[in-house]
Protein backbone atom coordinates (compact mmCIF):
# COMPACT_ATOMS: atom_id res chain seq x y z
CA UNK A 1 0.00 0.00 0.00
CA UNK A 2 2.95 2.17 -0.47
CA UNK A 3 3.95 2.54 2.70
CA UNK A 4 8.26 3.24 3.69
CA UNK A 5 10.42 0.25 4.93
CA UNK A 6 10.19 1.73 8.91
CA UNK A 7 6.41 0.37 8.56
CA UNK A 8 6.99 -2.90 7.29
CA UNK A 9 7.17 -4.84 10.42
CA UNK A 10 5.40 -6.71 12.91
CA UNK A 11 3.49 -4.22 15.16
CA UNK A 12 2.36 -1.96 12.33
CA UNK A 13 1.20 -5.58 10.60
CA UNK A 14 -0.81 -5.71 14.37
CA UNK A 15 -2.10 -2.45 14.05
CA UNK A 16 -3.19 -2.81 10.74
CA UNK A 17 -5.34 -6.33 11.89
CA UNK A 18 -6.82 -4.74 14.74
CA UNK A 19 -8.03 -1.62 12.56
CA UNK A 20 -9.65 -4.26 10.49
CA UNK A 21 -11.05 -5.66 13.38
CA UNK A 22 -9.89 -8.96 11.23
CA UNK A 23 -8.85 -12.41 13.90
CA UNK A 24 -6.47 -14.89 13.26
CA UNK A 25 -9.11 -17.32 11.29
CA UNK A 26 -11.26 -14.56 9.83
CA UNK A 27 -11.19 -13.96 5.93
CA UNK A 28 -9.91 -10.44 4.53
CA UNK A 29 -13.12 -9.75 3.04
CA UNK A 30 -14.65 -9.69 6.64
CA UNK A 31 -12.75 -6.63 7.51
CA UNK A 32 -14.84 -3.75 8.89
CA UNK A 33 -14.39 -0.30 9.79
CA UNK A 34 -14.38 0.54 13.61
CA UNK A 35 -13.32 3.62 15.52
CA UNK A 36 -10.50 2.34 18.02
CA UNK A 37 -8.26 4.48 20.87
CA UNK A 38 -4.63 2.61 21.05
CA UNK A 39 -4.90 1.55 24.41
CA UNK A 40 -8.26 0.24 24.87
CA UNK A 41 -9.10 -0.19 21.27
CA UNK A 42 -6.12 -1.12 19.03
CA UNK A 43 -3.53 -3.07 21.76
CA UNK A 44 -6.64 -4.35 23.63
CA UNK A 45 -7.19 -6.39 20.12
CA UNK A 46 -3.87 -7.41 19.71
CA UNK A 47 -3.23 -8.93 22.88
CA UNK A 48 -7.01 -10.58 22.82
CA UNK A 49 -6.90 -12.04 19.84
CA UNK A 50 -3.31 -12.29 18.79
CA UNK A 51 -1.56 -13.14 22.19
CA UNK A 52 0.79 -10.26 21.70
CA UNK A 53 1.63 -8.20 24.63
CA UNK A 54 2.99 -4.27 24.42
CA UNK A 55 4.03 -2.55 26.80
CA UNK A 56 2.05 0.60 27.97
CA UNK A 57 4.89 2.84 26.89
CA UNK A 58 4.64 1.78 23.37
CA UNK A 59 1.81 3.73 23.04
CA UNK A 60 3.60 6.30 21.49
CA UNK A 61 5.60 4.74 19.49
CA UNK A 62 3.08 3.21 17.79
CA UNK A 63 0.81 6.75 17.69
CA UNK A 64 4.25 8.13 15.96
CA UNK A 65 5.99 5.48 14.27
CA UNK A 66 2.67 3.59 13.06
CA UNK A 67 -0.75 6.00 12.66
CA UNK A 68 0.91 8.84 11.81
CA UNK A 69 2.30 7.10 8.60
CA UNK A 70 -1.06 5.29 8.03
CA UNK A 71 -2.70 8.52 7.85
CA UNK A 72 -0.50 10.30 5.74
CA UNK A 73 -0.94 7.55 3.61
CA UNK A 74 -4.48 7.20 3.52
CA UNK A 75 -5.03 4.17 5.13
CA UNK A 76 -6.51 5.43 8.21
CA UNK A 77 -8.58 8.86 9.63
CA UNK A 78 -8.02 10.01 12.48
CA UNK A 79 -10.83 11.01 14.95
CA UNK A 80 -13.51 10.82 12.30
CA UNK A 81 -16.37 10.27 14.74
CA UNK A 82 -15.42 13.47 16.14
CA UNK A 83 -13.29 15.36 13.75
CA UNK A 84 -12.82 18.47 15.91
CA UNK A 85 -11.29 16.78 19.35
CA UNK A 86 -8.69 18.74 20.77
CA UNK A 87 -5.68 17.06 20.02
CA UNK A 88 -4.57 15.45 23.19
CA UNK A 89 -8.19 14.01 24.11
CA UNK A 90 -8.26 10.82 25.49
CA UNK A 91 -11.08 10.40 23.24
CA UNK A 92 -8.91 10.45 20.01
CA UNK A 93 -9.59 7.68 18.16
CA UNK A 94 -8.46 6.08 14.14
CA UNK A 95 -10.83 4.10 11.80
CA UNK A 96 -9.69 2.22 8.36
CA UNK A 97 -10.23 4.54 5.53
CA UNK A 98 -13.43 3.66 3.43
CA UNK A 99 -10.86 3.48 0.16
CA UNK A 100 -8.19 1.46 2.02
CA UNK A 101 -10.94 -0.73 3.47
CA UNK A 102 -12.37 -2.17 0.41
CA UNK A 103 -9.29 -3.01 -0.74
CA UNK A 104 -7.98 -4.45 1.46
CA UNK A 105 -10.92 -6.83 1.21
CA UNK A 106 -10.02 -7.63 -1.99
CA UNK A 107 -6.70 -9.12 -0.54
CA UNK A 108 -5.83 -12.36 -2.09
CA UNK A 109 -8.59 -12.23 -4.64
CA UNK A 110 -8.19 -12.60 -8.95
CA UNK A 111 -8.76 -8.56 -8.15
CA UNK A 112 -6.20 -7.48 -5.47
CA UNK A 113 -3.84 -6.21 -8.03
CA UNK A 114 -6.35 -4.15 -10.12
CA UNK A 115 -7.51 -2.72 -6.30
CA UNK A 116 -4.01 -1.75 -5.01
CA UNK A 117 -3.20 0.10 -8.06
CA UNK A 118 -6.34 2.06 -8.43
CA UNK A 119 -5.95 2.69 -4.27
CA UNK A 120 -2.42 4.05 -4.96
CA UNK A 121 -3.02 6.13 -8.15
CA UNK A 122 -5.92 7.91 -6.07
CA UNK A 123 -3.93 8.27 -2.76
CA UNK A 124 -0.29 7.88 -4.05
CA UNK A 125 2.62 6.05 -2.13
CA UNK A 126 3.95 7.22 1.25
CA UNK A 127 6.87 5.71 0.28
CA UNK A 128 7.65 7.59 -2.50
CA UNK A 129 6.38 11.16 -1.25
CA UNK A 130 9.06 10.67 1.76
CA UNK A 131 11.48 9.78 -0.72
CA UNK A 132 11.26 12.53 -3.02
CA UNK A 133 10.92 15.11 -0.07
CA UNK A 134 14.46 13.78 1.42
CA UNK A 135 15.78 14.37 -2.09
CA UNK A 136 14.30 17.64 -2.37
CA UNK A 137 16.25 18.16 1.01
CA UNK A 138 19.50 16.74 1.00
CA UNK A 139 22.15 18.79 1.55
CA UNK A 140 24.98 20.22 -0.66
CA UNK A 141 28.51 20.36 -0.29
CA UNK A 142 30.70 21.97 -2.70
CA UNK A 143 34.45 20.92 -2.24
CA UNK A 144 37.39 23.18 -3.72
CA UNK A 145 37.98 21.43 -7.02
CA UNK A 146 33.85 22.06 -7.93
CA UNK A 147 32.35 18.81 -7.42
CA UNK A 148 29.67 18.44 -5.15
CA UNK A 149 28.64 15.75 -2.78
CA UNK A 150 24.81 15.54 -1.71
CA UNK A 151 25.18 14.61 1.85
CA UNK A 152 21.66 13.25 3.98
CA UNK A 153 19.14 15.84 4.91
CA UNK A 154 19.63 16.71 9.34
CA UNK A 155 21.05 19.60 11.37
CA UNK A 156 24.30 17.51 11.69
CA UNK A 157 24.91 17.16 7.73
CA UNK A 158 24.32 21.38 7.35
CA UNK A 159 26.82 21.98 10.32
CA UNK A 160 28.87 19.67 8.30
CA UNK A 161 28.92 21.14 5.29
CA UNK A 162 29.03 24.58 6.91
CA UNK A 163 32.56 23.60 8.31
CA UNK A 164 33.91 22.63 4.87
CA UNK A 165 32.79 25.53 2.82
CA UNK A 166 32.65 27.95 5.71
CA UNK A 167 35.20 27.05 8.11
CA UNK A 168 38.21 25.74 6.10
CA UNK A 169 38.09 28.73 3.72
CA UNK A 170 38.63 31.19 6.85
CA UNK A 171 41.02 29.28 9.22
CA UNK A 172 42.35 26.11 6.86
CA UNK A 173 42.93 28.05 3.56
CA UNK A 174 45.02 26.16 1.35
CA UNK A 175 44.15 22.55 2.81
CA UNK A 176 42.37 19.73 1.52
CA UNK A 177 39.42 17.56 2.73
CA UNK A 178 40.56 14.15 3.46
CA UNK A 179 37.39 12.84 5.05
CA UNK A 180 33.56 13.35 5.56
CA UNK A 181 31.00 11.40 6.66
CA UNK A 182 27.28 10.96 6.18
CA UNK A 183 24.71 10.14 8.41
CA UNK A 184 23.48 7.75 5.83
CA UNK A 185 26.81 6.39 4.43
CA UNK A 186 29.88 6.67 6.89
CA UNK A 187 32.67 7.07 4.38
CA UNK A 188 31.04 9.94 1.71
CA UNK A 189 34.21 11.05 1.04
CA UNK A 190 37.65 9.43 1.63
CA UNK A 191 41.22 10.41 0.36
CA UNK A 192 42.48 6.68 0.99
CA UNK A 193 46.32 7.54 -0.76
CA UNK A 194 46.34 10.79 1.20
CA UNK A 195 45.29 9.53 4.97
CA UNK A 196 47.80 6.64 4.32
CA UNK A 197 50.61 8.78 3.42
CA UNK A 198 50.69 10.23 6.84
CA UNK A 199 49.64 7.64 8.78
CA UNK A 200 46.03 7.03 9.54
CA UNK A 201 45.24 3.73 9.42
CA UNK A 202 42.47 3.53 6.27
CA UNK A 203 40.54 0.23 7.29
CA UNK A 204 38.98 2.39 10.41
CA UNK A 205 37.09 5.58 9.19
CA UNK A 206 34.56 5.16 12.01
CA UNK A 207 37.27 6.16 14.53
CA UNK A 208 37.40 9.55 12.63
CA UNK A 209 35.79 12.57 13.56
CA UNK A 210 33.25 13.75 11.30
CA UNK A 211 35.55 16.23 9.42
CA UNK A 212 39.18 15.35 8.68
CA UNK A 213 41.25 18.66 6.75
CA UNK A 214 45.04 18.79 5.98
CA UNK A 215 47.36 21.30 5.36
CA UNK A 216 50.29 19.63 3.38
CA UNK A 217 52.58 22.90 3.55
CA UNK A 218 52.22 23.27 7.54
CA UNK A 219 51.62 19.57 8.22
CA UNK A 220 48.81 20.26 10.14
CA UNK A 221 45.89 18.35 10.82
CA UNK A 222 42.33 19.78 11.20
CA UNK A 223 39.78 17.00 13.53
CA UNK A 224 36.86 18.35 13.38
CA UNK A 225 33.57 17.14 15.50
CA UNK A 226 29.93 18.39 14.47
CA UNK A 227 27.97 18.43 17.30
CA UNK A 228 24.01 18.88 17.19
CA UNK A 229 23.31 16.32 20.08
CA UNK A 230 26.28 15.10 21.77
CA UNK A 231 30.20 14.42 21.08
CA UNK A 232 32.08 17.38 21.75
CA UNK A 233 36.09 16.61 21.50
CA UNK A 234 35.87 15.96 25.42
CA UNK A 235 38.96 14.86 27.01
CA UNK A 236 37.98 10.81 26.62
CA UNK A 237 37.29 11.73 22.82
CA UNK A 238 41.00 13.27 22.96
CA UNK A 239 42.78 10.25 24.12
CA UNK A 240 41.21 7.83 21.76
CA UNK A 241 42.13 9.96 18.71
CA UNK A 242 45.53 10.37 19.85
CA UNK A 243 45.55 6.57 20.49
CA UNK A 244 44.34 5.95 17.36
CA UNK A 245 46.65 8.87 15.47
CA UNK A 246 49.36 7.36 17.39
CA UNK A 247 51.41 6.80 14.15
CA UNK A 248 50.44 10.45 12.32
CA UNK A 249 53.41 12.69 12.56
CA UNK A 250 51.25 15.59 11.76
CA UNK A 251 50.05 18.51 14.17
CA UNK A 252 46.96 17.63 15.41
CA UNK A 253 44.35 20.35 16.15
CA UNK A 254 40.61 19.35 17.54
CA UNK A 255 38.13 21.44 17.00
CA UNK A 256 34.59 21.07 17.98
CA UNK A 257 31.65 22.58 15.18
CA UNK A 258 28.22 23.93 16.76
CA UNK A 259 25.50 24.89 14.94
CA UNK A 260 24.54 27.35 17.21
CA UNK A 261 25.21 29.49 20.42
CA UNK A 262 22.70 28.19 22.19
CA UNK A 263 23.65 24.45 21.43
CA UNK A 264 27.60 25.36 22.62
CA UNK A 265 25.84 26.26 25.78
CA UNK A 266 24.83 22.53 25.93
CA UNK A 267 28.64 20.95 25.93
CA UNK A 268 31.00 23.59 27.50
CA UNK A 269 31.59 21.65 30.74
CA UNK A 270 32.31 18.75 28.42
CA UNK A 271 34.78 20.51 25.93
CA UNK A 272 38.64 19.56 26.81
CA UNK A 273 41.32 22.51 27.10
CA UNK A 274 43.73 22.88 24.67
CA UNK A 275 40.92 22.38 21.70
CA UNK A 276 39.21 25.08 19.92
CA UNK A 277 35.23 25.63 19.10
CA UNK A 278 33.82 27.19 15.94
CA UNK A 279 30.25 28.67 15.72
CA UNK A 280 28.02 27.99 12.29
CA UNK A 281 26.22 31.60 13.49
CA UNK A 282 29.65 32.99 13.78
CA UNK A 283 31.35 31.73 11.16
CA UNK A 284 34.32 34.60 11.02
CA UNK A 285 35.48 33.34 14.90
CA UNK A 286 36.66 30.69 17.08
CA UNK A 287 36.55 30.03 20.76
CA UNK A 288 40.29 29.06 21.95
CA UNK A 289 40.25 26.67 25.02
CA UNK A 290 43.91 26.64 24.85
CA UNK A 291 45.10 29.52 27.03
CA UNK A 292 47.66 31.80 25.65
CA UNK A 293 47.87 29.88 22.61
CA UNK A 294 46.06 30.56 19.31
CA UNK A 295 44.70 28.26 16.39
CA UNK A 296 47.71 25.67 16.06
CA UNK A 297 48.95 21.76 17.07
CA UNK A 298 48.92 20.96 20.66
């Protein structure tokens, strides 16, 4: 029915049956439409009829990982016994779709496949709505010789980006990017000949930072941590990148990328001395934790 990967499993499968008000032995065509809550209604089913126990707590993930996506995707309404319930009521309620109702009656009959076509070109795939909308909103990064890499769409990706484009050209002019990761795919962009030619092992990316820049003519080394959540270069994150560097001759600097002042805020207590911290809002400074020393190897 078009629905993304993250709802192909077995409580949304569940959810689905107890919507349908359909038991273990019933038939698909005797599927009928009934208003259901989660608690009382939808997991009361499940465990009645299907001997499947949830937690109370997953409650919300299945309002958020589960109904949300079935009603973006037409499969179910939500409330429509009483459309204009605030929208915290414990009265809130879903019911199977008319559309997605009859055809899912029509499940393994001679005219399933004519059904689930004409229920997809009238309420189009979830699937591939989410898909084209992360497209539409990955973002770019444009390195120094022009080519540009499409990195996943998140906070952590722009801050990312923001430190190649923005960063490097201010306080690493000159140097080249050697490494970048992606939420999505770990190793986006790796100079393999490069990172062996001074000594970082190239069979471990995922002990990188996020952001790995080098400046050949000062033999420095730019480790650079984008932190939206957590991960600042605290002192434990230190000593396993100088474990790990152990054989790089070059002058290591660690830096630590926020996207904002308020998110800095967050880690200061957690930020090691002797590193430095640049600001996405303030992209012409840095914050030295290194005492009377300025932008440089420790």
């Amino acid at each position: 029915m078009g629905l993304p990967d993250a709802q192909q499993n077995e409580i949304s499968g569940y959810t689905l049956l107890a919507l349908c008000s359909i038991k273990e032995k019933d038939k698909w065509a005797k599927a009928t439409k009934q208003s259901k809550g989660v608690s009382k209604g939808i997991m009361s089913f499940i465990s009645l009829n299907y001997q499947k126990e949830y937690a109370p707590n997953t409650r919300e993930t299945l309002r958020r990982q589960v109904l949300h996506q079935f009603i973006q995707a037409g499969i179910v309404d939500y409330n429509p016994d009483i459309p204009d319930l605030p929208v915290n009521s414990p009265r809130a309620h879903y019911a199977i779709s008319e559309l997605a109702l009859e055809t899912i009656k029509l499940f393994r009959t001679r005219k399933w496949k004519e059904a689930i076509k004409a229920f997809k070109a009238q309420i189009g795939g979830l699937k591939d709505r989410y898909s084209k909308d992360r497209e539409m909103s990955r973002v770019p990064l444009k390195l120094a010789n022009g080519e540009i890499l499409m990195l996943s769409p998140g906070k952590h990706n722009e801050v990312q980006a923001a430190i190649v484009e923005e960063f490097a050209s201010r306080f690493a002019q000159g140097s080249i990017l050697l490494y970048v990761g992606d939420t999505e795919k770990k190793n986006l962009h790796v100079q393999k000949e490069k990172l062996e030619q001074i000594g970082i092992p190239i069979t471990e990316h995922s002990k990188l930072p996020d952001v790995v820049i080098y400046d050949e003519a000062k033999n420095w080394l730019y480790l650079i941590e984008a932190v939206t959540s957590h991960g600042p270069m605290s002192p434990k994150r230190i000593l396993e990148l100088e474990d790990f560097l152990r054989n790089c001759s070059a002058g290591k600097i660690f830096i630590t990328a926020f996207l904002d002042f308020a998110e800095f805020k967050k880690h200061t207590n957690d930020i090691a001395w002797d590193t430095e911290v640049w600001i996405m809002d303030f992209p012409e400074h840095m914050i030295h934790f290194n005492g009377d020393r300025f932008l440089g190897p420790r």
